[in-house]
Protein backbone atom coordinates (compact mmCIF):
# COMPACT_ATOMS: atom_id res chain seq x y z
CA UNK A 1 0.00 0.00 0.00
CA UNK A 2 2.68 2.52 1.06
CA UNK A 3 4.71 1.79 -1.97
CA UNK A 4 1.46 2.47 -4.63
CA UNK A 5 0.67 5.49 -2.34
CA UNK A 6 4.51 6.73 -2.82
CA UNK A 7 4.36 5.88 -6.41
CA UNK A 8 1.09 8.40 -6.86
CA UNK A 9 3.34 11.01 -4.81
CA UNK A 10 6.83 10.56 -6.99
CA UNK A 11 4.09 10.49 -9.87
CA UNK A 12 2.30 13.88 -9.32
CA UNK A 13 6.06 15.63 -8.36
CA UNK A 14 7.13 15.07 -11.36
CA UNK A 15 4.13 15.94 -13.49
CA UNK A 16 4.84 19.33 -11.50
CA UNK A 17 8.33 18.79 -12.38
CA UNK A 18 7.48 18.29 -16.28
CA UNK A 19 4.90 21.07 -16.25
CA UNK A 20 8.02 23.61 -14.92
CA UNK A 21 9.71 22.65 -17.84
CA UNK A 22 7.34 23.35 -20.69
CA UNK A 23 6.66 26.95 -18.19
CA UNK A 24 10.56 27.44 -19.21
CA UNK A 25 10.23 26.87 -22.82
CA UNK A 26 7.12 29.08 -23.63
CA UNK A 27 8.93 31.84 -21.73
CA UNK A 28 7.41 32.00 -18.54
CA UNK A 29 8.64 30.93 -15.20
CA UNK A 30 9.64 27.60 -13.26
CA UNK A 31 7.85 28.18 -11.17
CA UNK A 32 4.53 28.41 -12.39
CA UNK A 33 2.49 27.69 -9.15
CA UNK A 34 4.27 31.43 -8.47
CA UNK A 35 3.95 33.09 -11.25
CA UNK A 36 0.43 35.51 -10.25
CA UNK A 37 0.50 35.74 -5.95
CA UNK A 38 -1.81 38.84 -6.89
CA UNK A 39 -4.64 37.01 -5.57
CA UNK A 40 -3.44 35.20 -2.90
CA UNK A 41 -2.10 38.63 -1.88
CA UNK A 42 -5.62 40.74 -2.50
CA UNK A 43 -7.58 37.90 -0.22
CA UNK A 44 -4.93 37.96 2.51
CA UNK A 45 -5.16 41.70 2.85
CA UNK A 46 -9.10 41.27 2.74
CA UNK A 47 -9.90 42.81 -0.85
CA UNK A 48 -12.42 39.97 -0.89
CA UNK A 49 -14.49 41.23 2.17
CA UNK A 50 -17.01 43.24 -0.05
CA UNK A 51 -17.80 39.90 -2.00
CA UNK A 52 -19.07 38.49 0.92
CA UNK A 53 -22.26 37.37 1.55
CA UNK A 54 -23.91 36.56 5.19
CA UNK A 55 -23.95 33.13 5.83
CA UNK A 56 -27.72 33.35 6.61
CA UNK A 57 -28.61 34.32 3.09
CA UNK A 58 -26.78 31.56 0.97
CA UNK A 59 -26.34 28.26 3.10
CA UNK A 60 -29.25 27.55 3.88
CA UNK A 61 -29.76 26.47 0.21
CA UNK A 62 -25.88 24.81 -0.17
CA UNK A 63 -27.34 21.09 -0.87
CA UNK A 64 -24.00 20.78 -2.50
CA UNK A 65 -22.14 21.16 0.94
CA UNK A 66 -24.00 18.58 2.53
CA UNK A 67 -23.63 16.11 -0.50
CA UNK A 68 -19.79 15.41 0.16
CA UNK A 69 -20.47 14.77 4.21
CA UNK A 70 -23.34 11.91 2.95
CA UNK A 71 -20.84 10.46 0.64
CA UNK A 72 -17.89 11.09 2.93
CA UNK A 73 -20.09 9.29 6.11
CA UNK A 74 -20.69 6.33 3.92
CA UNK A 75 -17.19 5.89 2.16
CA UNK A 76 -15.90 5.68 6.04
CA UNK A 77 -18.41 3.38 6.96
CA UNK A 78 -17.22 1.59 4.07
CA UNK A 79 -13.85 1.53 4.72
CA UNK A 80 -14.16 0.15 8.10
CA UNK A 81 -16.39 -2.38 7.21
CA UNK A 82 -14.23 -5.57 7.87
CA UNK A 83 -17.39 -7.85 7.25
CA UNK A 84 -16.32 -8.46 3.80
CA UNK A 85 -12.79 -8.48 2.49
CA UNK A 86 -10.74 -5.16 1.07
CA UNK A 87 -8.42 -5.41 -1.46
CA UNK A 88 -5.24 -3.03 -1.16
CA UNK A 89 -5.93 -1.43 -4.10
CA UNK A 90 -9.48 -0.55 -2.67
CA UNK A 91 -7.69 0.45 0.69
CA UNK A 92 -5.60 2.82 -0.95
CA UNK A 93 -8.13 4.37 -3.01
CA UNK A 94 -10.83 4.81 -0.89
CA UNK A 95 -8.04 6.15 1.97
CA UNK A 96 -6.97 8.50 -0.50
CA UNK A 97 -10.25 9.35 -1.54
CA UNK A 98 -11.45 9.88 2.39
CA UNK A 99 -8.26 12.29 2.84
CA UNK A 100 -8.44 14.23 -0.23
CA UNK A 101 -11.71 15.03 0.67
CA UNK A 102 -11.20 15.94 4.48
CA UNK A 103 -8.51 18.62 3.50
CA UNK A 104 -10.19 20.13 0.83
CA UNK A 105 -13.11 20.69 3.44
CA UNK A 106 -10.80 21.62 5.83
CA UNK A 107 -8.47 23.88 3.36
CA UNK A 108 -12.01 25.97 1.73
CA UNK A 109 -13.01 26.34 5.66
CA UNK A 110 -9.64 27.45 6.57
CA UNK A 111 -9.39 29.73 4.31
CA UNK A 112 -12.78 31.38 4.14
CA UNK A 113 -12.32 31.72 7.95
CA UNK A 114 -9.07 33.12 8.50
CA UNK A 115 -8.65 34.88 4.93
CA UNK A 116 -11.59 36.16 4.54
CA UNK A 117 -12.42 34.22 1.37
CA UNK A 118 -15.37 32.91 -0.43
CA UNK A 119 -14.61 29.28 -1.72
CA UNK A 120 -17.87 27.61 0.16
CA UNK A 121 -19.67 30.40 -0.78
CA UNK A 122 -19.09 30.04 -4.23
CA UNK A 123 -19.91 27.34 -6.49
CA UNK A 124 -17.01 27.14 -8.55
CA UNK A 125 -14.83 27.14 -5.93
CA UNK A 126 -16.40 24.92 -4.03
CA UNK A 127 -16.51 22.71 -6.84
CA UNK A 128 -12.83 21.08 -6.00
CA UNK A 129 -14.50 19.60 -3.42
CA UNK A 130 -15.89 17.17 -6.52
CA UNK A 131 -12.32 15.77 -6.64
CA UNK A 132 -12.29 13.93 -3.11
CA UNK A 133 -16.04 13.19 -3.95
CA UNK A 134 -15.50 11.59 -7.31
CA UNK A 135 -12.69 9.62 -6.14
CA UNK A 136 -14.87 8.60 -2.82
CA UNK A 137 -18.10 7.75 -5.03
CA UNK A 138 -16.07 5.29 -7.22
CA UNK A 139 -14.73 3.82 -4.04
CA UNK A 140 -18.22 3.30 -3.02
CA UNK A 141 -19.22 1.96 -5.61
CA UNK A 142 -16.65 -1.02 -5.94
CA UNK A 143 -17.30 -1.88 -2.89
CA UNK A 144 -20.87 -1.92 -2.69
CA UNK A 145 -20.73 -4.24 -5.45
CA UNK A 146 -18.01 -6.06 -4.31
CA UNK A 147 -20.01 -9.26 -2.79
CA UNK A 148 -19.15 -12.40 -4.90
CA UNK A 149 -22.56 -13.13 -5.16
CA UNK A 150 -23.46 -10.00 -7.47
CA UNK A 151 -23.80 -11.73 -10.76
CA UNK A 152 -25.10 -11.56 -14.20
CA UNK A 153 -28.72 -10.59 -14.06
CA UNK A 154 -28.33 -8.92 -10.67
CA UNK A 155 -25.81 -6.94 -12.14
CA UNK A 156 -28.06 -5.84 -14.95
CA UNK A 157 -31.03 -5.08 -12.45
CA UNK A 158 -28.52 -2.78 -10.75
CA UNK A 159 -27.37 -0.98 -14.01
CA UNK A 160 -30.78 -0.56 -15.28
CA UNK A 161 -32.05 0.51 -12.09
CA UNK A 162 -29.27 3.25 -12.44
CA UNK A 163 -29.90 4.27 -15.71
CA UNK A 164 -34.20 4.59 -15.33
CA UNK A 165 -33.51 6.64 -12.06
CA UNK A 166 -30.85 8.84 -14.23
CA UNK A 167 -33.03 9.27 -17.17
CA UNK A 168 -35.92 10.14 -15.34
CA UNK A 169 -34.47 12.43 -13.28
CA UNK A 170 -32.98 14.03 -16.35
CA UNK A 171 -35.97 13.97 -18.31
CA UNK A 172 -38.14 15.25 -15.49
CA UNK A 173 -35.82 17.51 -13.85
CA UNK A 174 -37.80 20.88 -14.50
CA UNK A 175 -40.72 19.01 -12.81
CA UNK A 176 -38.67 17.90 -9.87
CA UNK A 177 -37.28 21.44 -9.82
CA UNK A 178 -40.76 23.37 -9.47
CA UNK A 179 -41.59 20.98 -6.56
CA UNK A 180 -38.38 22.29 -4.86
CA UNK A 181 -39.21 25.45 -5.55
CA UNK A 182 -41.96 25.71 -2.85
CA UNK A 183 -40.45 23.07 -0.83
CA UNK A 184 -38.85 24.45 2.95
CA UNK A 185 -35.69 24.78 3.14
CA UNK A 186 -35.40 22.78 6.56
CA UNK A 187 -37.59 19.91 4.34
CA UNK A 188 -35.07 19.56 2.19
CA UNK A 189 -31.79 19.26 4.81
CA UNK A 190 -33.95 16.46 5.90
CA UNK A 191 -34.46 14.32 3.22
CA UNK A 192 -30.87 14.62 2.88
CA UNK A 193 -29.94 13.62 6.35
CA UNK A 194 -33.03 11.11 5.90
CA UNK A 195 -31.32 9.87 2.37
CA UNK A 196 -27.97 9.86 4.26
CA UNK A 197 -29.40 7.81 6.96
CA UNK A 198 -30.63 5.63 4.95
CA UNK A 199 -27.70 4.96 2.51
CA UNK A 200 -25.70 4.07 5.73
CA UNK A 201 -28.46 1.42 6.66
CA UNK A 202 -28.51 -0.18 3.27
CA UNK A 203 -24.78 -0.45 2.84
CA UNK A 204 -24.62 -1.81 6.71
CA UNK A 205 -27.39 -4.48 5.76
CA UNK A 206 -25.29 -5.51 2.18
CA UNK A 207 -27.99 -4.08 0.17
CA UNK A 208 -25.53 -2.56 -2.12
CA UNK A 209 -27.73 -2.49 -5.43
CA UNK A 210 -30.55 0.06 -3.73
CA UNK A 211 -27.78 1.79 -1.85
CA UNK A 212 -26.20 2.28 -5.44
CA UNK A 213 -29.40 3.56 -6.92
CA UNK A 214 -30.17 5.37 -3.94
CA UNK A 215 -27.00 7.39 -4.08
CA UNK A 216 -27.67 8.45 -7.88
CA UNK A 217 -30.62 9.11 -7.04
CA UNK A 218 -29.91 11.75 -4.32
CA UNK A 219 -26.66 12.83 -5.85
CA UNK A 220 -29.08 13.88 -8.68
CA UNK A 221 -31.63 15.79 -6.67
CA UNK A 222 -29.17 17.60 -4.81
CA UNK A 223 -27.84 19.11 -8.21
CA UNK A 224 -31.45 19.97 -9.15
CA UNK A 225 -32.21 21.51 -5.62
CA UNK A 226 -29.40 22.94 -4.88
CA UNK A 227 -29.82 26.82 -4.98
CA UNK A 228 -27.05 28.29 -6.78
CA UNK A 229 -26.28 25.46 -9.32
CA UNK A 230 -29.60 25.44 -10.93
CA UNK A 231 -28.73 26.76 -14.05
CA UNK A 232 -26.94 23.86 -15.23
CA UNK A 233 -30.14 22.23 -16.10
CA UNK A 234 -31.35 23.67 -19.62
CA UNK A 235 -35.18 25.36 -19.09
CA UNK A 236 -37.69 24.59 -22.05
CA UNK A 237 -37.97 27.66 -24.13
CA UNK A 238 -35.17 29.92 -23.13
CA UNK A 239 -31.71 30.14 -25.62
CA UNK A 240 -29.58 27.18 -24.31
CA UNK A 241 -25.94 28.10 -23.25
CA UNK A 242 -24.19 26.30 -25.36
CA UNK A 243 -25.56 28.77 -27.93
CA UNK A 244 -24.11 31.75 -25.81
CA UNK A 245 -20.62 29.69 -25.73
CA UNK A 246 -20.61 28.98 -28.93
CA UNK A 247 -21.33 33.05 -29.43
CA UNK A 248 -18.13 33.77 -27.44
CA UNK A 249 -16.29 31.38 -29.20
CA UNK A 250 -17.17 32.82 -32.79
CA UNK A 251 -15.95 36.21 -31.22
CA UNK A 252 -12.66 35.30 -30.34
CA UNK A 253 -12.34 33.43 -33.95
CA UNK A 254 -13.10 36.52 -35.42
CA UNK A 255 -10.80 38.39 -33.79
CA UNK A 256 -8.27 35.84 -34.28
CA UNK A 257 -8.72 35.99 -37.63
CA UNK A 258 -7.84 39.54 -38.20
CA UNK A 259 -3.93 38.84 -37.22
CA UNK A 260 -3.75 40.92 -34.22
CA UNK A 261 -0.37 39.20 -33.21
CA UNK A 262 2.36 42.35 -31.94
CA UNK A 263 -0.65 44.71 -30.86
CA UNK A 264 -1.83 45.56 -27.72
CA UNK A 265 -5.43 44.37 -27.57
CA UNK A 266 -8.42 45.46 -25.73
CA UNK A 267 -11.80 44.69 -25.73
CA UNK A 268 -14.37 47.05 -25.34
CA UNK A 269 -18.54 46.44 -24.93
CA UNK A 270 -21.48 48.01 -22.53
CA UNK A 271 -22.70 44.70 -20.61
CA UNK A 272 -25.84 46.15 -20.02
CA UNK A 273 -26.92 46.63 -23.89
CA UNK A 274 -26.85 42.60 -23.76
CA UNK A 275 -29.77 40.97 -25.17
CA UNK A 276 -30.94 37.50 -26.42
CA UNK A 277 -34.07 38.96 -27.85
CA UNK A 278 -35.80 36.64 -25.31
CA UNK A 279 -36.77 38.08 -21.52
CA UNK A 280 -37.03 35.00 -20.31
CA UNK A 281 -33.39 33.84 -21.35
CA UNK A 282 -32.11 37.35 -20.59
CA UNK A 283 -33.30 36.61 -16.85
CA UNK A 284 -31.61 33.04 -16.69
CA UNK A 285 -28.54 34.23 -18.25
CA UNK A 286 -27.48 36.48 -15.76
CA UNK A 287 -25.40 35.57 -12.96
CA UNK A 288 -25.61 37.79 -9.94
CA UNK A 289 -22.35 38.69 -8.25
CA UNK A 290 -23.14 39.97 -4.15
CA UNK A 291 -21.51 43.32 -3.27
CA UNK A 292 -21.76 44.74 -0.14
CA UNK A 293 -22.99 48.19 -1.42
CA UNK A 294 -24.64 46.43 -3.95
CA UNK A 295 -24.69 43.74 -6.70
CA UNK A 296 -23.68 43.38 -10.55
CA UNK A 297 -25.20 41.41 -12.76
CA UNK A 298 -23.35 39.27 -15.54
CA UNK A 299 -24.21 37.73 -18.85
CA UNK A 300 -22.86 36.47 -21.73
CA UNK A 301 -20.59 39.62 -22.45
CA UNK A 302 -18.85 38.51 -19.70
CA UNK A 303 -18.18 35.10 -21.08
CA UNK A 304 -16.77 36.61 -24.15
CA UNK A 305 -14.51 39.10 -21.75
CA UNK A 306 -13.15 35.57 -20.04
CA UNK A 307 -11.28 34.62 -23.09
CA UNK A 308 -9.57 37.50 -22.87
CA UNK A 309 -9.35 37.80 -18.96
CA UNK A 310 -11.90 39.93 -17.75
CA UNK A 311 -10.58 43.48 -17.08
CA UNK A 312 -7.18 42.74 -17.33
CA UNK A 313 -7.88 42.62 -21.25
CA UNK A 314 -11.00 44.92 -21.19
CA UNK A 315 -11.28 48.67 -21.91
CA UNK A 316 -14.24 48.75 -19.67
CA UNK A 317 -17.75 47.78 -19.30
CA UNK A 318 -19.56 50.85 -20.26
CA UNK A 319 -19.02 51.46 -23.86
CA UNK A 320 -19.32 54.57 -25.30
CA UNK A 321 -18.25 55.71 -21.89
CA UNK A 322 -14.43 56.74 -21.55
CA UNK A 323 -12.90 57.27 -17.71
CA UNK A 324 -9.73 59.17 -17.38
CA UNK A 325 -7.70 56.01 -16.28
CA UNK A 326 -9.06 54.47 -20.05
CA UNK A 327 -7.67 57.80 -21.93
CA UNK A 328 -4.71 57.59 -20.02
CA UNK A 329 -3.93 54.26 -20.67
CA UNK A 330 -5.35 54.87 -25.07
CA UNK A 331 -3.14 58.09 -25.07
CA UNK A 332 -0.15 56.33 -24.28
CA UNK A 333 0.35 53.25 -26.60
CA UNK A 334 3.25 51.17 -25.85
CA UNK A 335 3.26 49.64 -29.10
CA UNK A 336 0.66 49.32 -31.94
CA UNK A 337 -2.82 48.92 -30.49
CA UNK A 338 -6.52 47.83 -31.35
CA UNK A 339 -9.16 48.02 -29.55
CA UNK A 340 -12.44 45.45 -30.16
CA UNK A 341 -15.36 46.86 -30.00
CA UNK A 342 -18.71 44.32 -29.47
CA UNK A 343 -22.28 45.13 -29.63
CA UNK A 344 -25.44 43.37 -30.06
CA UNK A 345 -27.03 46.90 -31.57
CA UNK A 346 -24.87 48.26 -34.66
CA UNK A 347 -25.62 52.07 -33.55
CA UNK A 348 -23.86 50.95 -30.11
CA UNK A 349 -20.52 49.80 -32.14
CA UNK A 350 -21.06 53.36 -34.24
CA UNK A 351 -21.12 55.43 -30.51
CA UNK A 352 -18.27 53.66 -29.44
CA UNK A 353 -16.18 54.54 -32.40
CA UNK A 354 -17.34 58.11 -32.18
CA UNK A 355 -16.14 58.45 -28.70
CA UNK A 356 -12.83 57.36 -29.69
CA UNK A 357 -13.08 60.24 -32.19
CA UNK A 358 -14.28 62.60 -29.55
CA UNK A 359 -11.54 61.89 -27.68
CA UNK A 360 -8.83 62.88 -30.79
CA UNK A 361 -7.73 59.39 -30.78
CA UNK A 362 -7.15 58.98 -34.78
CA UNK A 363 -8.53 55.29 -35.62
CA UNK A 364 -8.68 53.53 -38.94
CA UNK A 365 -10.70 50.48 -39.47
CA UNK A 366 -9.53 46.96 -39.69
CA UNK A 367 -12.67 44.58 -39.53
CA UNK A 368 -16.43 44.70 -39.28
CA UNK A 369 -18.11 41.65 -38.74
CA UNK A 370 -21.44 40.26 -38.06
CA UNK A 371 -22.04 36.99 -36.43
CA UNK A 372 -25.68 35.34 -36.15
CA UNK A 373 -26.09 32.35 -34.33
CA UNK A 374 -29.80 30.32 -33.83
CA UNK A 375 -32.03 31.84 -31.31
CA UNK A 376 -30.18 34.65 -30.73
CA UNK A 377 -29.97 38.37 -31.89
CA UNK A 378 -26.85 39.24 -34.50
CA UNK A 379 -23.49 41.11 -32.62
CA UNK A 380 -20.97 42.94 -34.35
CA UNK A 381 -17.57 42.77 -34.07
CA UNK A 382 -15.91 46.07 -34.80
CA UNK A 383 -12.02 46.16 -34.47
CA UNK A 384 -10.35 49.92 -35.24
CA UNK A 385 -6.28 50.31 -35.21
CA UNK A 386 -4.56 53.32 -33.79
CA UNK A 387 -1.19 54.03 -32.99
CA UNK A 388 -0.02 57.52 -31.09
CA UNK A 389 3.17 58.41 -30.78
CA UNK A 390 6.22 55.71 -31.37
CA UNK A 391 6.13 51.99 -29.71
């Protein structure tokens, strides 16, 4: 066991190791892990604070917290279990498992507590807590099934069980969803402590085919329920996000196509002017970021801003609108420059190029496009050169 666990050590040192290397070759440092402490730095000296929001208003609806204790109270009970034989290779996985979950927990806690950070809070950060939790749920479910007597069509009653629970939950999920909707919040810790409970008897008892279903089964409504991850489930009727993806994506191809290589590059785009065309999808688009003097609101402008890092590659937010750190930073060019300008109404793109022009920032224009994708309304693209003074 210790020899496979130092093998997994050696093994993910010297992917590190490896990863150092290529950092060398593309020019950056060896040190990778290093290379931005700008955010470690901001949270330690508690730029963060304003982001966060009182525990009374968001965990009360964190299913997805409780999720990794249910699976993390059954892989122990698991792992103890000495009623039917472990394997090493089981030992070391679901120890492994048990531990990578543990200090993720305790790192996220940690860290929110005594840095003043946000990881629980937020679902994508929380979301590393799926590591532990994958590993833990595979662990579970080898040796749930491990009995010698699971065989042939027992094994395909389990699998089918698994895959009717899946596909009805999938199929019926906006159902499920307005049922949770009205559902107390104290209702549905308990079905979870109730589902937990019960997950624990089953595997004690060596019913490990309805524990099995049982755990997809709540793993499933806990990603429907859950309060702030809702949005991964598509809603009939409403543009689908892989459309708004796909949007960003045809952006950046554009832009990519008009050989921008050697110039500075920012983009530039009013997130409020953002439409689908569609209220509804406008409404479920929009991702809601707490302040503590207030909130902002993002949509897909923002997910074409992430491929080129938010406001590190952004003019600002508020086309036509120019602050004085913007003209500052347009009146003196550091080498050839372009600026991308991106509007869902044409007129908007227009204003935007006028206020350059208001500003006596001489601009020449390199590429108009206009990209249409299904369901949603056409943006343009508008990218206009200028170059002040020498690079």
């Amino acid at each position: 066991m210790w020899g496979r666990l130092a093998v997994l050590i050696l093994s993910g040192l010297l992917t590190i190791l490896a990863l150092g290397f290529y950092s060398l070759l593309i020019g950056g440092p060896f040190w990778f892990l290093l290379a931005d402490l700008t955010p470690v730095s901001n949270a330690m000296s508690g730029a963060s604070r304003r982001f966060i929001r009182p525990a009374d208003e968001w965990l009360s609806g964190a299913l997805r917290l409780g999720l990794p204790l249910a699976v993390a109270a059954l892989g122990a009970l698991l792992l103890f279990d000495r009623r039917t034989q472990i394997t090493k290779t089981q030992l070391l996985l679901g120890v492994t498992a048990l531990v990578t979950l543990g200090l993720t927990f305790l790192l996220l806690g940690a860290w929110d507590i005594y840095a003043n950070g946000l990881m629980l809070q937020t679902k994508f950060y929380a979301s590393y807590l799926l590591i532990g939790q994958s590993l833990l749920a595979g662990f579970i479910l080898v040796r749930l099934n491990a009995s010698p007597h699971v065989r042939g069509t027992r094994i395909f009653l389990a699998v089918a069980l698994v895959v009717i629970v899946t596909l009805v939950l999938l199929v019926w999920h906006e159902q499920i969803l307005a049922v949770l909707e009205w559902t107390a919040v104290w209702a549905k810790w308990a079905g979870l402590v109730i589902a937990t409970i019960t997950l624990l008897a089953l595997a004690r008892f060596g019913l490990g085919r309805a524990a099995t279903v049982l755990l997809f089964a709540t793993t499933i409504l806990v990603g429907v329920g859950n309060a702030d991850t809702r949005l991964t489930w598509r809603e009939s009727g409403t543009v689908s996000f892989k459309q708004i993806y796909e949007l960003a994506l045809s952006v950046r191809r554009t832009v990519d196509d008009a050989n921008l290589k050697g110039r500075r590059v920012q983009i530039w785009l009013d997130r409020s002017s953002f439409t689908t065309g569609d209220s509804r999808s406008d409404k479920r688009g929009t991702y809601e970021i707490y302040l503590q003097d207030g909130s902002l609101e993002l949509n897909a402008f923002d997910s074409i801003a992430a491929l080129w890092l938010w406001d590190k590659g952004a003019l600002n937010f508020e086309m036509p609108v120019l602050s004085q750190a913007n003209l500052d930073w347009l009146l003196t060019p550091s080498a050839p420059t372009s600026i991308v300008i991106i509007c869902v109404h044409p007129n908007s793109c227009n204003e935007g190029h006028l206020a350059l022009d208001t500003a006596e920032i001489p601009t020449e224009v390199r590429t108009r496009a206009t990209i249409w994708k299904p369901d949603l309304l056409p943006v343009t693209v508008l990218i206009v050169d200028y170059l002040l003074g020498s690079p």
